[in-house]
N, C-alpha and C. Protein backbone atom coordinates (compact mmCIF):
# COMPACT_ATOMS: atom_id res chain seq x y z
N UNK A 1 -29.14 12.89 6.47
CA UNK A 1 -29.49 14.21 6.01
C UNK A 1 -28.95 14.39 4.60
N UNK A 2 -29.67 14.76 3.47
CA UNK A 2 -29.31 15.28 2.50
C UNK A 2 -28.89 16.16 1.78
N UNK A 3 -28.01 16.68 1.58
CA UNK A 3 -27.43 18.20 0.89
C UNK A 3 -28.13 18.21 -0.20
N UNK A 4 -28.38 20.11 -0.20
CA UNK A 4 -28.70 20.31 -1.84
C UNK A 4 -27.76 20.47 -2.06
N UNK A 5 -27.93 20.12 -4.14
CA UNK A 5 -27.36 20.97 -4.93
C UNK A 5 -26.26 21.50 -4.82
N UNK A 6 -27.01 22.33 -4.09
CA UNK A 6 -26.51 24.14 -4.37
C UNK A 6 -25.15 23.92 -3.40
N UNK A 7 -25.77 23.18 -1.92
CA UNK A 7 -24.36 23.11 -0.96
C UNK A 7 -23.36 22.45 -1.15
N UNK A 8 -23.68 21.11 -2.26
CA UNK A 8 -22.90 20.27 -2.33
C UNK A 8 -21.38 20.95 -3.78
N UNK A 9 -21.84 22.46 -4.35
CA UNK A 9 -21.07 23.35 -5.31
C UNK A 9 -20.58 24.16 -4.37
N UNK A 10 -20.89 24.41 -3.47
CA UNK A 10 -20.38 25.70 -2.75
C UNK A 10 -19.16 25.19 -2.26
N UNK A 11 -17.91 26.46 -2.76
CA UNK A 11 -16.88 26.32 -1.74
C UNK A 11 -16.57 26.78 -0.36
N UNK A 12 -16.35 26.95 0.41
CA UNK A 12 -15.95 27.80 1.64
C UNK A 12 -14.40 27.84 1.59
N UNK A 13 -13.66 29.09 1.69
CA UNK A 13 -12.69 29.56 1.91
C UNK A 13 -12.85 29.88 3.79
N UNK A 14 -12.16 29.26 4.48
CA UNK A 14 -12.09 29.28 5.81
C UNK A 14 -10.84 30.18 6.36
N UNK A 15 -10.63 31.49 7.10
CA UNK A 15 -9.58 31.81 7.58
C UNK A 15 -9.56 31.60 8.73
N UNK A 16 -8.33 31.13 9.74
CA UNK A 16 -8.70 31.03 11.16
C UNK A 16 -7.66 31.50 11.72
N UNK A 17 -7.18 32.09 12.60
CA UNK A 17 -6.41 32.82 13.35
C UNK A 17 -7.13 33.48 14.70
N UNK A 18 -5.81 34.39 15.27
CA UNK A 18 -6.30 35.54 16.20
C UNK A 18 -5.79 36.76 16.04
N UNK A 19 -6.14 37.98 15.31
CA UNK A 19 -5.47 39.00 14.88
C UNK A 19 -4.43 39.90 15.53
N UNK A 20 -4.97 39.23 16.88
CA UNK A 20 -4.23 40.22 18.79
C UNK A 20 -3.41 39.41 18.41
N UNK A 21 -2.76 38.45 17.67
CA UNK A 21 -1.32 37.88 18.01
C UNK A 21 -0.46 37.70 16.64
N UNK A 22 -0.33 38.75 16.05
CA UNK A 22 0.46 38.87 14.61
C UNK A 22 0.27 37.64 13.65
N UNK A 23 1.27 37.17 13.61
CA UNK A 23 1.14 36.51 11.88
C UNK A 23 0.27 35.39 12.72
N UNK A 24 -0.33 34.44 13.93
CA UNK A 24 -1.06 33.68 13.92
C UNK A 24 -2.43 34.28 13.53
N UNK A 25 -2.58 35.43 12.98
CA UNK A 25 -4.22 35.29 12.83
C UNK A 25 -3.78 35.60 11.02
N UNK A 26 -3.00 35.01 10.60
CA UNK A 26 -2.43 35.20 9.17
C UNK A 26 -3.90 34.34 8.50
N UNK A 27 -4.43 33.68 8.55
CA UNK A 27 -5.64 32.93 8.10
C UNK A 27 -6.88 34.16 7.64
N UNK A 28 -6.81 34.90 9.13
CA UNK A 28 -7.45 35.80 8.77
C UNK A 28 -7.40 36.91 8.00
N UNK A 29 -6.08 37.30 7.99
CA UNK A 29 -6.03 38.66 7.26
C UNK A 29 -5.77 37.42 5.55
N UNK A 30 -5.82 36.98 5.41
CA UNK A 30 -5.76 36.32 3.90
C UNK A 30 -7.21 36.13 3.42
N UNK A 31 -8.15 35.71 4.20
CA UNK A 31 -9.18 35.69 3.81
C UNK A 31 -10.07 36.51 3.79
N UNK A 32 -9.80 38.24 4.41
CA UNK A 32 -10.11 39.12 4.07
C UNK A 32 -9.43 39.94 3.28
N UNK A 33 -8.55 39.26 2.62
CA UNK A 33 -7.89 39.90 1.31
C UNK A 33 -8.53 39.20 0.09
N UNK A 34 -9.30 37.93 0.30
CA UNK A 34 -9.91 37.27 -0.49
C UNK A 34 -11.19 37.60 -1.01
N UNK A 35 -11.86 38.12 0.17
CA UNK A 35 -12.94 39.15 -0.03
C UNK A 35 -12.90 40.25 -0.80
N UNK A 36 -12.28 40.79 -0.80
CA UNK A 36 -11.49 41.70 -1.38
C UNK A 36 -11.98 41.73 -3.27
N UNK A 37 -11.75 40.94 -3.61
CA UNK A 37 -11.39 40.08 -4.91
C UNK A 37 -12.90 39.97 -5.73
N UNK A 38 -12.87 39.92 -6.93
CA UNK A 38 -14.29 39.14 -7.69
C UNK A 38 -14.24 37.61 -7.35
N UNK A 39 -15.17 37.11 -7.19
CA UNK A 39 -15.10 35.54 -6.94
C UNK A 39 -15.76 34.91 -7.69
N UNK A 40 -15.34 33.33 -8.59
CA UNK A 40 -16.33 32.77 -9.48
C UNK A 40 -17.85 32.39 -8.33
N UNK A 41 -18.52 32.13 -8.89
CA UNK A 41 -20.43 32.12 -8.40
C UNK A 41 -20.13 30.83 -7.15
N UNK A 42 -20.40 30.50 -6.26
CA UNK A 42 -20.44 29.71 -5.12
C UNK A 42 -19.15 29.66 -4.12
N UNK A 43 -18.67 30.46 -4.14
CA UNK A 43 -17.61 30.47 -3.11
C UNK A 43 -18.26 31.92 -2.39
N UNK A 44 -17.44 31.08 -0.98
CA UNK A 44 -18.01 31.82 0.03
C UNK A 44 -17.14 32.13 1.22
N UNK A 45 -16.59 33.02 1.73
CA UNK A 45 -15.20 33.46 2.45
C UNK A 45 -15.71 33.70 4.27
N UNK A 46 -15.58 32.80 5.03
CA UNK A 46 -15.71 33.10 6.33
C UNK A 46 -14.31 33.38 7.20
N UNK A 47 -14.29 34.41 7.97
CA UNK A 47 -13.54 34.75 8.82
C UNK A 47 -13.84 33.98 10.25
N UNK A 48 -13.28 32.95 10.20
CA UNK A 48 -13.36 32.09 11.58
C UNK A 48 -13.10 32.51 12.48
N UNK A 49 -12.16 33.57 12.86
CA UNK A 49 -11.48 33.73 13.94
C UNK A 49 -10.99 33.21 14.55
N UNK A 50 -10.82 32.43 16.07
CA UNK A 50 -10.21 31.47 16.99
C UNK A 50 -10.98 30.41 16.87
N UNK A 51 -12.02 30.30 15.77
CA UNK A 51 -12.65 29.05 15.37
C UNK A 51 -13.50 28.75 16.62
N UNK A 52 -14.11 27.65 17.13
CA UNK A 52 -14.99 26.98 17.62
C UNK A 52 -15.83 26.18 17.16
N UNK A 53 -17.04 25.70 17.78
CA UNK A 53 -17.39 24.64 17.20
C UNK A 53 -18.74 25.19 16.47
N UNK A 54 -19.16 26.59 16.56
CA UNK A 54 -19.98 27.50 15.49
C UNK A 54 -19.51 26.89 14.28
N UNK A 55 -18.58 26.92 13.68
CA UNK A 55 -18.00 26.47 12.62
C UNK A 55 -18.13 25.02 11.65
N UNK A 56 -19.07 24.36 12.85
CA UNK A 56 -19.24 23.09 12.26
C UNK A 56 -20.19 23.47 11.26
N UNK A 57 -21.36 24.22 11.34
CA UNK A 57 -22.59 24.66 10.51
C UNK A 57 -22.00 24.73 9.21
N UNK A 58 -21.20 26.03 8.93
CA UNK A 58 -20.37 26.14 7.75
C UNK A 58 -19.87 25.05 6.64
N UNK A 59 -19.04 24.56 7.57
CA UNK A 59 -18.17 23.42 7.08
C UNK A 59 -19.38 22.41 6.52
N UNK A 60 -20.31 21.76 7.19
CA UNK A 60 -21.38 20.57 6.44
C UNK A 60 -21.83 21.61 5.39
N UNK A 61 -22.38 22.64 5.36
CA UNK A 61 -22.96 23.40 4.42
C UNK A 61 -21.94 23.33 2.83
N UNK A 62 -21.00 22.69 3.13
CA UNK A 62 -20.26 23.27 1.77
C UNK A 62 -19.78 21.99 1.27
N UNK A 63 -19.90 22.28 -0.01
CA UNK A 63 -19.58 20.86 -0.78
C UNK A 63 -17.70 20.73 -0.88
N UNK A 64 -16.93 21.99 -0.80
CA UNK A 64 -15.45 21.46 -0.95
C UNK A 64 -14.99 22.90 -0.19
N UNK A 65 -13.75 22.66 0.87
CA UNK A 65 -13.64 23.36 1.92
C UNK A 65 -12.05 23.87 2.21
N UNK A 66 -11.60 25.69 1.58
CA UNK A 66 -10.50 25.69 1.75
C UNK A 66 -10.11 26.06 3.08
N UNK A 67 -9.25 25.69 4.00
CA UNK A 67 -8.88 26.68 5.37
C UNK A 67 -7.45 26.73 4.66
N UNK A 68 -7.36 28.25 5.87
CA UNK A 68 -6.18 29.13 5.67
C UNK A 68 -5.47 29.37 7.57
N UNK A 69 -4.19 28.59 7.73
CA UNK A 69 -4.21 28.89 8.94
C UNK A 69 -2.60 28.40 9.34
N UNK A 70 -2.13 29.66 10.48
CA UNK A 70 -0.70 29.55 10.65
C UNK A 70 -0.40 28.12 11.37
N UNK A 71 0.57 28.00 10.97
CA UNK A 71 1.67 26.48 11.40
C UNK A 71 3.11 27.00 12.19
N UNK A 72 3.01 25.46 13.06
CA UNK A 72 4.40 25.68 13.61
C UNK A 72 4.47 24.48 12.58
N UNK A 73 5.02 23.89 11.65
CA UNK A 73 5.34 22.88 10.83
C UNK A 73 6.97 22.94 11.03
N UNK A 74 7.71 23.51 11.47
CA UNK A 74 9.19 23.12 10.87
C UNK A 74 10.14 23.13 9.63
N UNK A 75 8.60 24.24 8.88
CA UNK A 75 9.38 24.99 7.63
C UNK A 75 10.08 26.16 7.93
N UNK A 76 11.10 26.96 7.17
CA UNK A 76 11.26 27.99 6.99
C UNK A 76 9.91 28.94 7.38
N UNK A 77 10.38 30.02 8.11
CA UNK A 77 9.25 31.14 8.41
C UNK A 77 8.76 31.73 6.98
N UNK A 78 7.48 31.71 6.89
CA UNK A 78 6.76 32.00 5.17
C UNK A 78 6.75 31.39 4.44
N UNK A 79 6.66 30.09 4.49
CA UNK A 79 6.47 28.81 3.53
C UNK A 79 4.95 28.63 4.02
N UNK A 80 4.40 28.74 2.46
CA UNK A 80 2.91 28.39 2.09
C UNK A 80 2.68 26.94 1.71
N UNK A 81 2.52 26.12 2.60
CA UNK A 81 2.10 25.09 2.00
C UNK A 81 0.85 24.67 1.64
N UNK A 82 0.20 23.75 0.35
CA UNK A 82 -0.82 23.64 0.22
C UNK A 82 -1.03 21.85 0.20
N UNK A 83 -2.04 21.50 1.21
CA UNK A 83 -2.37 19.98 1.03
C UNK A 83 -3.80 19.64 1.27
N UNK A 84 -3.82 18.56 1.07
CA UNK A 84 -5.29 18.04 1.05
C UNK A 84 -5.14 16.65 2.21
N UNK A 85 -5.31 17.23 3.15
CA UNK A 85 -5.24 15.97 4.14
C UNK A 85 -6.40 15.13 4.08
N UNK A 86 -6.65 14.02 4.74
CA UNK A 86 -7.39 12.78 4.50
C UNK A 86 -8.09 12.66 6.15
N UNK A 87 -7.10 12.64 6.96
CA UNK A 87 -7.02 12.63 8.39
C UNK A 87 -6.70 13.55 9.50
N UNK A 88 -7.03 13.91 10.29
CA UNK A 88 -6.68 14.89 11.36
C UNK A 88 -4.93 14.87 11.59
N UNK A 89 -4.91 13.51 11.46
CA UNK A 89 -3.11 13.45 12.01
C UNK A 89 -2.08 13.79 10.84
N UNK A 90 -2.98 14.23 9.55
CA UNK A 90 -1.97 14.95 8.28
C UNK A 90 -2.01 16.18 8.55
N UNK A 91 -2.47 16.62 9.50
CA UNK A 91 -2.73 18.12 9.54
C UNK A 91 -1.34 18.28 10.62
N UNK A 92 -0.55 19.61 9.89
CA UNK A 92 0.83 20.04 10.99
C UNK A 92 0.67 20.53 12.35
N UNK A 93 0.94 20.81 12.96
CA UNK A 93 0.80 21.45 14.48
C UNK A 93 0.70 22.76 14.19
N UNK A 94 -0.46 23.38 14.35
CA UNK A 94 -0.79 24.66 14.87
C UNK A 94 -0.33 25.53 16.19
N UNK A 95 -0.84 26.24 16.15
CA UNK A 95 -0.86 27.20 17.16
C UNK A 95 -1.78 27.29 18.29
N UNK A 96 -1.54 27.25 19.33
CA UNK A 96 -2.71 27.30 20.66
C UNK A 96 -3.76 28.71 20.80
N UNK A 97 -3.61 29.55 19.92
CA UNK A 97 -4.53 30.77 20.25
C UNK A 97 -5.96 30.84 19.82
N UNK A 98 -6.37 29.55 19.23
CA UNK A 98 -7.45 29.46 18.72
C UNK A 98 -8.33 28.54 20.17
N UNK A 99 -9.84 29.04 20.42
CA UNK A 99 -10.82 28.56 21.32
C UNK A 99 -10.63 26.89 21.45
N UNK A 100 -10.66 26.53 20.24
CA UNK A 100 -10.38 24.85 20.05
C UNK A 100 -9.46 24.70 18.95
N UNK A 101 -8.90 23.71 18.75
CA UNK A 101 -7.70 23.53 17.64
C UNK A 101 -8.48 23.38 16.60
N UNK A 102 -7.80 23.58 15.40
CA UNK A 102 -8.60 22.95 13.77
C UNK A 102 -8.60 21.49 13.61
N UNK A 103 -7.91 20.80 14.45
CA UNK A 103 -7.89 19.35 14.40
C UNK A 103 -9.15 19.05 15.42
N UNK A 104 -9.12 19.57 16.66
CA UNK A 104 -10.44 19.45 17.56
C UNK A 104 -11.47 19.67 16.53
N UNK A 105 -11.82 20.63 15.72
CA UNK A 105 -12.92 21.06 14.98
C UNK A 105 -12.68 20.21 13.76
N UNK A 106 -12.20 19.45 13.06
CA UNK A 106 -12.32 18.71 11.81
C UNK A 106 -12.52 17.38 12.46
N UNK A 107 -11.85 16.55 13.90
CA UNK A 107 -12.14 16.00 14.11
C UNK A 107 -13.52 15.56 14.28
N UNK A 108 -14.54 16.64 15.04
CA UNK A 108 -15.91 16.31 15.25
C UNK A 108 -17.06 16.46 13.96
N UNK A 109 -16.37 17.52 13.30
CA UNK A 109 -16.69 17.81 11.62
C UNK A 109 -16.79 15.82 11.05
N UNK A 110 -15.63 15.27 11.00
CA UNK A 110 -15.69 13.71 10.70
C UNK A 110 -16.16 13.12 11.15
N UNK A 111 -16.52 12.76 12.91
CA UNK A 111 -17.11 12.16 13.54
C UNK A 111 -18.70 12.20 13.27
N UNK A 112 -19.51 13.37 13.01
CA UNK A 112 -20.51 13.52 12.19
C UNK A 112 -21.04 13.31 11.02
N UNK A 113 -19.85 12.76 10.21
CA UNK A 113 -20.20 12.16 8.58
C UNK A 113 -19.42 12.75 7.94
N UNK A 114 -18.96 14.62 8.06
CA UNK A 114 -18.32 15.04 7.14
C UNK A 114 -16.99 14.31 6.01
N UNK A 115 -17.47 14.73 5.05
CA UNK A 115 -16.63 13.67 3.48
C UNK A 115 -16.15 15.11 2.36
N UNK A 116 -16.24 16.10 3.07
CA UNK A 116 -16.16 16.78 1.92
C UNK A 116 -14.55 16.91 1.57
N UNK A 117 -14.42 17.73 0.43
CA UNK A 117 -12.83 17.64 0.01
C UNK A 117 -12.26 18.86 0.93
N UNK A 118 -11.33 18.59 1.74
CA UNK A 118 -10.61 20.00 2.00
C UNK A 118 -9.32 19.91 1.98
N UNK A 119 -9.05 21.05 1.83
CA UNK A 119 -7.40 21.75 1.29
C UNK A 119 -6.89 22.71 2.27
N UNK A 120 -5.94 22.38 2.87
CA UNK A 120 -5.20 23.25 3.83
C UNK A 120 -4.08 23.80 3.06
N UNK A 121 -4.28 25.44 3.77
CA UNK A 121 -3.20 26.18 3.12
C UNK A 121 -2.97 26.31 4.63
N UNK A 122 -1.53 26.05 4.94
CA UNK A 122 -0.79 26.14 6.22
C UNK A 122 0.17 27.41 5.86
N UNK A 123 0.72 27.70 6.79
CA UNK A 123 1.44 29.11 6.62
C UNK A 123 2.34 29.39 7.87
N UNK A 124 3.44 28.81 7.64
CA UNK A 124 4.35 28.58 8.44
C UNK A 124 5.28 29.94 9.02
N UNK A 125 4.95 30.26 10.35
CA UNK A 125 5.24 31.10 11.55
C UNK A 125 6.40 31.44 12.32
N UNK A 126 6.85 32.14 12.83
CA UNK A 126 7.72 31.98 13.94
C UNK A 126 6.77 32.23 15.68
N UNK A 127 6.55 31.17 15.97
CA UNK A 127 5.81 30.80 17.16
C UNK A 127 6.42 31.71 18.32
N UNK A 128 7.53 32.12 18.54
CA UNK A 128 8.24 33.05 19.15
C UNK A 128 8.29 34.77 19.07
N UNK A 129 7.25 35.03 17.76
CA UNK A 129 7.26 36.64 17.58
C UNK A 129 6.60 37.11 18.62
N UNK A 130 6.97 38.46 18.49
CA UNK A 130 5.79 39.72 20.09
C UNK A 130 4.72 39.81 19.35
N UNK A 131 3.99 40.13 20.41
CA UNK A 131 2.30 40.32 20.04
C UNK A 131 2.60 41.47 19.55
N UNK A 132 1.60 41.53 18.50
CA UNK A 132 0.86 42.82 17.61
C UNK A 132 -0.11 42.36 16.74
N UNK A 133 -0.49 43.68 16.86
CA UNK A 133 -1.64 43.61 15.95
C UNK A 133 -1.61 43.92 14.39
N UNK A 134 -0.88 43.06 13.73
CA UNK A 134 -0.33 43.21 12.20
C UNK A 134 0.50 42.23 12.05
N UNK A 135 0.52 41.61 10.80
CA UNK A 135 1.47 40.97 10.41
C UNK A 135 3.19 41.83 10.16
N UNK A 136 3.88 40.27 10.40
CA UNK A 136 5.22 40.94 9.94
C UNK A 136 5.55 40.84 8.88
N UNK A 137 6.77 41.15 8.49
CA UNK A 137 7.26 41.32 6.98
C UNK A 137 7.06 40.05 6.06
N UNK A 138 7.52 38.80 6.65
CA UNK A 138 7.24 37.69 6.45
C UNK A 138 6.09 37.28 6.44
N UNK A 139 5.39 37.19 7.62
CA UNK A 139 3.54 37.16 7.46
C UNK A 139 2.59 37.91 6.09
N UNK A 140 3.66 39.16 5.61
CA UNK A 140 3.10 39.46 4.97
C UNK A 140 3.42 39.52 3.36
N UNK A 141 4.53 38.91 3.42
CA UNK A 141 5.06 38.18 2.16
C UNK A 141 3.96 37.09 1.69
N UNK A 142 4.07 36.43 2.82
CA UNK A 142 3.19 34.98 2.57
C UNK A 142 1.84 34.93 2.62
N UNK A 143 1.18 35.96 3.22
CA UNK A 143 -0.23 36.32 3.02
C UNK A 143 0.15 36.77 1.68
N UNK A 144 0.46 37.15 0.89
CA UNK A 144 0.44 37.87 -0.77
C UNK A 144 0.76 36.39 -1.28
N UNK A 145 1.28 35.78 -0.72
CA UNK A 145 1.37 34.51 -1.99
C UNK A 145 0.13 33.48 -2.07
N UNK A 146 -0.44 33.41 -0.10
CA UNK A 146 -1.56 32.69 -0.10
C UNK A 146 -2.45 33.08 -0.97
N UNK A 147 -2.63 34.09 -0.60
CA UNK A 147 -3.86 35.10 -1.65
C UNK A 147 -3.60 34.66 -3.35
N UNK A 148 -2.53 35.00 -3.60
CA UNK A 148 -2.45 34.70 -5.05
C UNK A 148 -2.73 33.42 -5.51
N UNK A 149 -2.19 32.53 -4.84
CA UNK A 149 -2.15 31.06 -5.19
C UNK A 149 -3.52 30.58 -4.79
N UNK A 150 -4.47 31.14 -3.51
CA UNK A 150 -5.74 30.61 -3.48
C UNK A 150 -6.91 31.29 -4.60
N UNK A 151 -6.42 32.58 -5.01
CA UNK A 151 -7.34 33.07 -6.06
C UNK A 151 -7.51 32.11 -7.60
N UNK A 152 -6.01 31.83 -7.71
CA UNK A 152 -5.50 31.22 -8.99
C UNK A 152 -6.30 29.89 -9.07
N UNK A 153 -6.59 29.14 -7.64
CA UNK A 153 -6.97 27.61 -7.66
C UNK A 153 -8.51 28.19 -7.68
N UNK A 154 -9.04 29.23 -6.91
CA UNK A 154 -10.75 29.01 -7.15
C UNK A 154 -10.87 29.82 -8.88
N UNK A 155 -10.26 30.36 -9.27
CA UNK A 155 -10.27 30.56 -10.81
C UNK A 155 -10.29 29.44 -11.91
N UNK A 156 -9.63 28.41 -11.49
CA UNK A 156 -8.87 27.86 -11.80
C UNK A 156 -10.44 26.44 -12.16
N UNK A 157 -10.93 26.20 -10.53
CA UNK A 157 -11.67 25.37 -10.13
C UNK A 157 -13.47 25.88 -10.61
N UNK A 158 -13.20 27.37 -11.22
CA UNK A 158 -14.75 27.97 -11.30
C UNK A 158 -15.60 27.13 -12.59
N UNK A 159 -16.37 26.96 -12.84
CA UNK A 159 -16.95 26.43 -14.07
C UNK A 159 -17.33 27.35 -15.17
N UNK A 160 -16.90 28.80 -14.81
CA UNK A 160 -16.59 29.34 -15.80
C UNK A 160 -15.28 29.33 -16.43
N UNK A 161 -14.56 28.61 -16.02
CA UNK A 161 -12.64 28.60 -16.17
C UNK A 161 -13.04 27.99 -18.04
């Protein structure tokens, strides 16, 4: 199958979370802060939610692919990390509140051909907080930095830069 053009420029900004469970749906409330925003011409901001395999559509559709999504990684609580994994097994340990994991879903994303470039912004949690519906102080420290630092890179990456 051949991509146009057009899909092979498009970015996707991916958020994935579950909002019923505080800072794990941190993916999400970042990428509707992204919305938020002017965006250079081909980027395109989906709210994944608990993800699934709907999501595969998206993902082939886009020529370079950011996700945004909480970690149990073993950082400090509110450490934004940003990487570009290669393989499913560079990706940190998530969180179970999502329908299928992001590794379940990138895995079959690869198994299908997918080659595109993606960049994980992980966003490291305390796996132990009470449910609510809002981020905490920390969640929401680090949602303001994701946001900043992912605006700065698609600015950064626009071909109007």
């Amino acid at each position: 199958m051949t991509k146009s053009l057009e899909s092979q420029e498009k970015t996707l900004v991916l958020g994935l979370g579950n909002v019923l469970m505080g800072d794990e749906g941190i993916g999400v409330y970042v990428v509707r802060a992204i919305e938020e925003h002017p965006l250079p011409p081909g980027v395109e901001c989906l709210d994944g939610g608990t993800g699934g395999f709907t999501l595969l559509e998206p993902l082939e559709q886009a020529g370079r692919i950011l996700i945004i999504d909480a970690a149990n990684d073993g950082n400090p609580v509110g450490t934004v990390t940003r990487t570009t994994p290669r393989f499913t097994r560079d990706y940190p340990p998530t969180l179970t509140a999502h329908d299928i994991g992001m590794k379940d879903l990138l895995d079959m994303f690869y198994i299908q051909g997918g080659t595109h470039e993606i960049i994980l912004y992980a966003i490291t949690i305390d796996p132990k907080q009470p449910i609510r519906m809002s981020l905490s102080a920390d969640g929401t420290k680090a949602a303001a930095e994701a946001l900043e630092r992912i605006l700065a890179e698609l600015e950064a990456d626009s071909p109007l830069a």
